[in-house]
PDB file of N, CA and C in Angstrom:
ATOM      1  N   UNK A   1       0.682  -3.673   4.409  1.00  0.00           N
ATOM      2  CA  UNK A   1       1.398  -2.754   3.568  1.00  0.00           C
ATOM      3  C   UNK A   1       2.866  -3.172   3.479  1.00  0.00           C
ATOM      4  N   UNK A   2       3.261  -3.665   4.514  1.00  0.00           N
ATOM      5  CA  UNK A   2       4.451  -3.852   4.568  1.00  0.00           C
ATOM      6  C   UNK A   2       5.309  -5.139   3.825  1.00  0.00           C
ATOM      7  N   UNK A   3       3.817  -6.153   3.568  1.00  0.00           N
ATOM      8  CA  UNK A   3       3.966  -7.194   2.637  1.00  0.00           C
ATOM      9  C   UNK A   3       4.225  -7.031   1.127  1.00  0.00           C
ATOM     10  N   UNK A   4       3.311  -5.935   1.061  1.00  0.00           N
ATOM     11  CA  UNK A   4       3.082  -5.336  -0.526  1.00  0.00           C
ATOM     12  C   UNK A   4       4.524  -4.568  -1.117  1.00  0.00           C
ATOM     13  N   UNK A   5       5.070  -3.888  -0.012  1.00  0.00           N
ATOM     14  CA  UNK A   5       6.529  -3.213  -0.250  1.00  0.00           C
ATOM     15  C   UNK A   5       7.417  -3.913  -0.133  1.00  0.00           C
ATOM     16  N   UNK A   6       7.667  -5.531   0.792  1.00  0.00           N
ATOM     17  CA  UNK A   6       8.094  -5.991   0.475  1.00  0.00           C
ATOM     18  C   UNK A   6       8.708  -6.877  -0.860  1.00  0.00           C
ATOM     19  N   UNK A   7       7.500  -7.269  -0.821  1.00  0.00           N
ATOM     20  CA  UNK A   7       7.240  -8.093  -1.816  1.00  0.00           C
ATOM     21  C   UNK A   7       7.242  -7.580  -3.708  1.00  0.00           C
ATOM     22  N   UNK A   8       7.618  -6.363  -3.317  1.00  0.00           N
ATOM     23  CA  UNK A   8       7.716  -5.630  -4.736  1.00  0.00           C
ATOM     24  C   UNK A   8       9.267  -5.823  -4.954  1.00  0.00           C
ATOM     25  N   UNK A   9       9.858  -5.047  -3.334  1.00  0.00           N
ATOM     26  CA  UNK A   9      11.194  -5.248  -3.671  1.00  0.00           C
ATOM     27  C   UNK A   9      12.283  -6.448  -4.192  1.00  0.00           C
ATOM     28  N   UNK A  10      11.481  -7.720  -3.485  1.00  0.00           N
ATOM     29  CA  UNK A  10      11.747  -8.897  -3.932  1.00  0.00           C
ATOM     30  C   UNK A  10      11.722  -9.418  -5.379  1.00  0.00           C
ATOM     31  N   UNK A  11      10.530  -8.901  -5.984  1.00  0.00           N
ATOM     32  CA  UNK A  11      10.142  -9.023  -7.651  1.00  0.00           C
ATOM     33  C   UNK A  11      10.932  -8.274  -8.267  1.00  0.00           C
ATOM     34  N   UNK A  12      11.395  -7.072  -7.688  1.00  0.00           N
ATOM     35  CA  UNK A  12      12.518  -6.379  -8.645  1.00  0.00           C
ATOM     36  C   UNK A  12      13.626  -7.155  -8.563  1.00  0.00           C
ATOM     37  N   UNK A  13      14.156  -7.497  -7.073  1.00  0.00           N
ATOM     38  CA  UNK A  13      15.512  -8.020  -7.339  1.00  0.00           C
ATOM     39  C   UNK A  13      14.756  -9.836  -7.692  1.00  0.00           C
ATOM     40  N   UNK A  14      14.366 -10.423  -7.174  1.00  0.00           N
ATOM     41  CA  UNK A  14      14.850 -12.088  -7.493  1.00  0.00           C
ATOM     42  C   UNK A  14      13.422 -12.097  -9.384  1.00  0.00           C
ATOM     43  N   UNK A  15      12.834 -11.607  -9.673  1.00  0.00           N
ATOM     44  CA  UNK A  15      12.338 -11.258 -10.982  1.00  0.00           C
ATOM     45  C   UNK A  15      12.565 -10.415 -11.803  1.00  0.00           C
ATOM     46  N   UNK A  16      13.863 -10.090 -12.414  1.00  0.00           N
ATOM     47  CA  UNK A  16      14.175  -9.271 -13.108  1.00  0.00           C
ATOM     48  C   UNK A  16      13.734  -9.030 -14.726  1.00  0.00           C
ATOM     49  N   UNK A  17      14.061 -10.694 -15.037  1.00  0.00           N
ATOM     50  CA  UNK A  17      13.279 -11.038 -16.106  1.00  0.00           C
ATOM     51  C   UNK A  17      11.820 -10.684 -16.332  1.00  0.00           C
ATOM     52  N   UNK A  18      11.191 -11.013 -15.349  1.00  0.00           N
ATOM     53  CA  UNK A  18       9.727 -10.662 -15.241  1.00  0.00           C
ATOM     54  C   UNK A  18       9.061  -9.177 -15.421  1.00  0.00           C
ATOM     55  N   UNK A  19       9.991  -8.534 -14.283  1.00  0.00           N
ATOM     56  CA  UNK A  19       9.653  -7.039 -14.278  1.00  0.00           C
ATOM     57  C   UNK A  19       9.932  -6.324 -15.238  1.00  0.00           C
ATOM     58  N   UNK A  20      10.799  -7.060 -15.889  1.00  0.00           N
ATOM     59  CA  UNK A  20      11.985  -5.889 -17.474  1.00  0.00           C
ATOM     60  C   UNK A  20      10.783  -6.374 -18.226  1.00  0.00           C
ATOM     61  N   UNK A  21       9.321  -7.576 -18.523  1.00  0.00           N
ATOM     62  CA  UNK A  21       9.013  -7.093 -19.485  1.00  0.00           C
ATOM     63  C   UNK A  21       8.425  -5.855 -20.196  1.00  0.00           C
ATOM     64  N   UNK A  22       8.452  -5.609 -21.400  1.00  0.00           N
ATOM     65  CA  UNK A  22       8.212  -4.727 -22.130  1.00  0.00           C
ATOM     66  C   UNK A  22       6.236  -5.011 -22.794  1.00  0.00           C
ATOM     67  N   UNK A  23       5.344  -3.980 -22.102  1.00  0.00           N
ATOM     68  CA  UNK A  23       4.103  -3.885 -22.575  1.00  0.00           C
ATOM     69  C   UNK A  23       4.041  -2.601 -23.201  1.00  0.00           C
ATOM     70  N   UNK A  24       4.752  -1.414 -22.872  1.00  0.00           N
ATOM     71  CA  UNK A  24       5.062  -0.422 -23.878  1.00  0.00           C
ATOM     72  C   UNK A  24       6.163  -0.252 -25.037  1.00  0.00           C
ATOM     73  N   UNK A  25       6.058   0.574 -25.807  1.00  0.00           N
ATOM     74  CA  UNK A  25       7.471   1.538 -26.388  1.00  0.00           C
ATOM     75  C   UNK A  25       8.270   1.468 -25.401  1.00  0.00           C
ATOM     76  N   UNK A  26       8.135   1.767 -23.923  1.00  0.00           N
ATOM     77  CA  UNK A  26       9.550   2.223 -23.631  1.00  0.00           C
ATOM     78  C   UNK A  26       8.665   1.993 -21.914  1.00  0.00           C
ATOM     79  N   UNK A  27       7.933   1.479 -21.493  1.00  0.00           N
ATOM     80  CA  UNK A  27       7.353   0.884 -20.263  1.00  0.00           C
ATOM     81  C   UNK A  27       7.539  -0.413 -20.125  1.00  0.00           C
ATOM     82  N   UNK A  28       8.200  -0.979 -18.614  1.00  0.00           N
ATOM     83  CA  UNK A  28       8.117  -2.092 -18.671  1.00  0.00           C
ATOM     84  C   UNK A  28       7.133  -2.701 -17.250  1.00  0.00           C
ATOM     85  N   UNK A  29       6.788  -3.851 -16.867  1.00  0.00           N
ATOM     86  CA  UNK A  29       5.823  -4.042 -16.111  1.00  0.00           C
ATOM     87  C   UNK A  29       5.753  -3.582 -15.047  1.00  0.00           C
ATOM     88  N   UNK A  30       7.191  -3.428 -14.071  1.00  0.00           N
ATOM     89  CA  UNK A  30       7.655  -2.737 -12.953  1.00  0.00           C
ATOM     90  C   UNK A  30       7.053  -1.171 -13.012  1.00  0.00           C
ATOM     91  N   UNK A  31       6.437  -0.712 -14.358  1.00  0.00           N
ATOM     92  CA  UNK A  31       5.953   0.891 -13.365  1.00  0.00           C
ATOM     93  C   UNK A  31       4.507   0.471 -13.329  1.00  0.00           C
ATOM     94  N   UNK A  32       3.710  -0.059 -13.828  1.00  0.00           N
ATOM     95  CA  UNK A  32       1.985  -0.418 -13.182  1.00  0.00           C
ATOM     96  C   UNK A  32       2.356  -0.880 -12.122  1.00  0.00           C
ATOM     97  N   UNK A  33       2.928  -2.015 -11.872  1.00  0.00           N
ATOM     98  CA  UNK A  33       3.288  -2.364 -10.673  1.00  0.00           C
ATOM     99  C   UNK A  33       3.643  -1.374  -9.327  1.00  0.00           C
ATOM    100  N   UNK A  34       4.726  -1.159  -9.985  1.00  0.00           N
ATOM    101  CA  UNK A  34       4.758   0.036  -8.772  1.00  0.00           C
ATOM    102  C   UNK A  34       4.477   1.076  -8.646  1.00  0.00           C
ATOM    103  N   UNK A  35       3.040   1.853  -9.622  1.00  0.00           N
ATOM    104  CA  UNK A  35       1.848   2.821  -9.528  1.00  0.00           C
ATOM    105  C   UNK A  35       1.183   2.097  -8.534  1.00  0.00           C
ATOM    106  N   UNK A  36       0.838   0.829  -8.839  1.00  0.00           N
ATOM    107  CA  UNK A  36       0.033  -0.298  -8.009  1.00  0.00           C
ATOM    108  C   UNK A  36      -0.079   0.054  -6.468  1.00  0.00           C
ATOM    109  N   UNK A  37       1.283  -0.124  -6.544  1.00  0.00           N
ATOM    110  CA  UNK A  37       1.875  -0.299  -5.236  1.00  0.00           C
ATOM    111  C   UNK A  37       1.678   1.048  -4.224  1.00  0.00           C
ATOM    112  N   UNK A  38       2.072   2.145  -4.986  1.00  0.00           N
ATOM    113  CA  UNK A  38       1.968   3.517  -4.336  1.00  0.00           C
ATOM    114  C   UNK A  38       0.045   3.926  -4.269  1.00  0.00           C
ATOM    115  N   UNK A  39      -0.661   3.370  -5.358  1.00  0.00           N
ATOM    116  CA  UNK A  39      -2.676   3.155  -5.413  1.00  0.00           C
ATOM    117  C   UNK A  39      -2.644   2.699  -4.069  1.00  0.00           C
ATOM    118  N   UNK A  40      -1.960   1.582  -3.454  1.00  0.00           N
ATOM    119  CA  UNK A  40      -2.627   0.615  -2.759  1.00  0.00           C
ATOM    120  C   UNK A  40      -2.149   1.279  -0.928  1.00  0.00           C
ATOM    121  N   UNK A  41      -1.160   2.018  -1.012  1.00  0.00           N
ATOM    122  CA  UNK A  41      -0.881   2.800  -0.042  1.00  0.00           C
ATOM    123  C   UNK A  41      -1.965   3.857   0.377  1.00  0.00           C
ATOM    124  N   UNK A  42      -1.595   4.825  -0.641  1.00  0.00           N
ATOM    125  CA  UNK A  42      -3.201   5.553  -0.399  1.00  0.00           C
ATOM    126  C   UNK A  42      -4.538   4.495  -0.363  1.00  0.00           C
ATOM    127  N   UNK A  43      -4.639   3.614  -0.518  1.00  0.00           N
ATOM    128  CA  UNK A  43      -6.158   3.102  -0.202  1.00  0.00           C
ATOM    129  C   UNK A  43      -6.084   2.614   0.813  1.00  0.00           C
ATOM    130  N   UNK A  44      -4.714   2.086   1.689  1.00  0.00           N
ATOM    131  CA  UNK A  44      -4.813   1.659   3.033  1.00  0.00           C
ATOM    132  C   UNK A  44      -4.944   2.726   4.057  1.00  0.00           C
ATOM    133  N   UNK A  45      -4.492   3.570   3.703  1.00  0.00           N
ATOM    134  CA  UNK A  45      -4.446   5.195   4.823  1.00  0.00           C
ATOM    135  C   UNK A  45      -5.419   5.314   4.270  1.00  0.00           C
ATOM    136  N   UNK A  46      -6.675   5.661   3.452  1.00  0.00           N
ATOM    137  CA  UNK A  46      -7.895   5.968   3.717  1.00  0.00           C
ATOM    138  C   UNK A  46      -8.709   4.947   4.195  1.00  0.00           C
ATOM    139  N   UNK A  47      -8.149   3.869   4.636  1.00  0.00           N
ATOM    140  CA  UNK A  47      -9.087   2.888   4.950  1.00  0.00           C
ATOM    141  C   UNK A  47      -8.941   2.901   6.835  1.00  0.00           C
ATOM    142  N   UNK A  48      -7.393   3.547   6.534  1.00  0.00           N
ATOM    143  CA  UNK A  48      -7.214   3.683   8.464  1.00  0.00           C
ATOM    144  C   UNK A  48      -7.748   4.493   9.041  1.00  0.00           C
ATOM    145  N   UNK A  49      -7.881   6.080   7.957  1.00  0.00           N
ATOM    146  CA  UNK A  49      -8.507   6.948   8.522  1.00  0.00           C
ATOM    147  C   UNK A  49      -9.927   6.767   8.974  1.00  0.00           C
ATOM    148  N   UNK A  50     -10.308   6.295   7.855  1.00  0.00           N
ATOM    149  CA  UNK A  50     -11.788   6.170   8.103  1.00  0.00           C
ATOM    150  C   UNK A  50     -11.817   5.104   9.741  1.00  0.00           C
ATOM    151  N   UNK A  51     -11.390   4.091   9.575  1.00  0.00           N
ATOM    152  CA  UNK A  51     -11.260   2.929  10.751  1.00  0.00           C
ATOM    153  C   UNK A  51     -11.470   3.962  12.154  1.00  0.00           C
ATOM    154  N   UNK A  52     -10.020   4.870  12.303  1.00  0.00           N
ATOM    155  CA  UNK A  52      -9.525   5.574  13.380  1.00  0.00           C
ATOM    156  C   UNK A  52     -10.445   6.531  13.354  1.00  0.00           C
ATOM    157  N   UNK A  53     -11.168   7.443  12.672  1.00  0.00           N
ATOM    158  CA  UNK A  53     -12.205   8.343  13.060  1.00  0.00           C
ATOM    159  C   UNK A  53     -13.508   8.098  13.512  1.00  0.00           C
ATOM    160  N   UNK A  54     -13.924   6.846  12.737  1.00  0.00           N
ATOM    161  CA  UNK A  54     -14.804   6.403  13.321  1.00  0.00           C
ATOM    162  C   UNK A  54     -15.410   5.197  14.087  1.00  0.00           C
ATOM    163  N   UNK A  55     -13.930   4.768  14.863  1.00  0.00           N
ATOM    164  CA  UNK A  55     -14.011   3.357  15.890  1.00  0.00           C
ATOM    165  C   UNK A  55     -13.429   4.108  17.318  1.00  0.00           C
ATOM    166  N   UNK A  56     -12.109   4.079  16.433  1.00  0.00           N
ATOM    167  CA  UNK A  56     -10.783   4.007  17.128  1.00  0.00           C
ATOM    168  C   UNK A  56     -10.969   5.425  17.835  1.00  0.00           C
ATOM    169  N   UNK A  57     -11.063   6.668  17.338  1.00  0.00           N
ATOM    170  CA  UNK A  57     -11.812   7.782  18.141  1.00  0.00           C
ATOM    171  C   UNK A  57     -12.679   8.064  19.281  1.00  0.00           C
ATOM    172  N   UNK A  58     -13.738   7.475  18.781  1.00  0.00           N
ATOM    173  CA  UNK A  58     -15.314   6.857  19.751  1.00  0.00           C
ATOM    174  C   UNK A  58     -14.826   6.085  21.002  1.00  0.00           C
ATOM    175  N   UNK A  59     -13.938   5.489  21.244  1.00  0.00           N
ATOM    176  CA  UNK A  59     -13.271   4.276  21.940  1.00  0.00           C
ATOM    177  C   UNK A  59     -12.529   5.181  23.403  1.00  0.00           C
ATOM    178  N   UNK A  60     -11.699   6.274  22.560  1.00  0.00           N
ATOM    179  CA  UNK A  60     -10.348   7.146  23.077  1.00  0.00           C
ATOM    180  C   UNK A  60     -11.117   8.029  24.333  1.00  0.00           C
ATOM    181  N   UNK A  61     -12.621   8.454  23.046  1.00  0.00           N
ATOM    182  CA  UNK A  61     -12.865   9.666  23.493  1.00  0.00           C
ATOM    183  C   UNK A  61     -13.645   9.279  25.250  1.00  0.00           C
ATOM    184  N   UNK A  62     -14.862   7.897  24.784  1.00  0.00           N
ATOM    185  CA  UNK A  62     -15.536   6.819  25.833  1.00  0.00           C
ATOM    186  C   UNK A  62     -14.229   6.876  26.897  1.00  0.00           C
ATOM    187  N   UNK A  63     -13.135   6.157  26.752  1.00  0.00           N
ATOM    188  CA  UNK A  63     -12.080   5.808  27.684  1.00  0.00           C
ATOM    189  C   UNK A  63     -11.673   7.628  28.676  1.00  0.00           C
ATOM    190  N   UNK A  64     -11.171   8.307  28.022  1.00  0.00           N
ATOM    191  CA  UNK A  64     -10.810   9.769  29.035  1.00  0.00           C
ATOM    192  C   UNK A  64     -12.074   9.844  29.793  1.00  0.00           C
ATOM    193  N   UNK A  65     -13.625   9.851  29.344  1.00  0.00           N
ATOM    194  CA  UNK A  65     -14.499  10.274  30.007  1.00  0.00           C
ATOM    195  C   UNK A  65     -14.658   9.437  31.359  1.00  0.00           C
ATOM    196  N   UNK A  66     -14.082   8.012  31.302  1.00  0.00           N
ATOM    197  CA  UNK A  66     -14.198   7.657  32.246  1.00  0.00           C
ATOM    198  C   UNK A  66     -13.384   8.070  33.498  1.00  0.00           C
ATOM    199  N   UNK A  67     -12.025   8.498  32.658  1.00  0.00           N
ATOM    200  CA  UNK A  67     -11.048   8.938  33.652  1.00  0.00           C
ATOM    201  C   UNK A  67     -11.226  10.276  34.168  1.00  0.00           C
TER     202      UNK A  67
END
């Protein structure tokens, strides 16, 4: 995630040209992009949740019982 936020911020500043283009009236590539970007957040936190409820949980819960 932290690549993806990086790496946006970088395209705004060192691609300016790039990001200013124009695919709308009055949209330029920088907001799919960074809808993209905010999609891809929520799909990593549901991908952790799921991970952590059903690994990472099972693991926690195994480990106290031993203690």
């Amino acid at each position: 995630m932290l690549i993806v936020y990086i790496g946006y911020l970088l395209s705004i500043t060192f691609g300016k040209g790039f990001m200013a283009t124009p695919i709308a009236d009055r949209i330029t590539l920088s907001l799919p992009i960074g809808l993209g970007v905010i999609f891809f957040a929520w799909l990593m936190t549901g991908v952790y949740a799921y991970w952590a409820n059903n690994y990472y949980d099972k693991e926690v819960d195994e480990m106290k019982k031993k203690l």
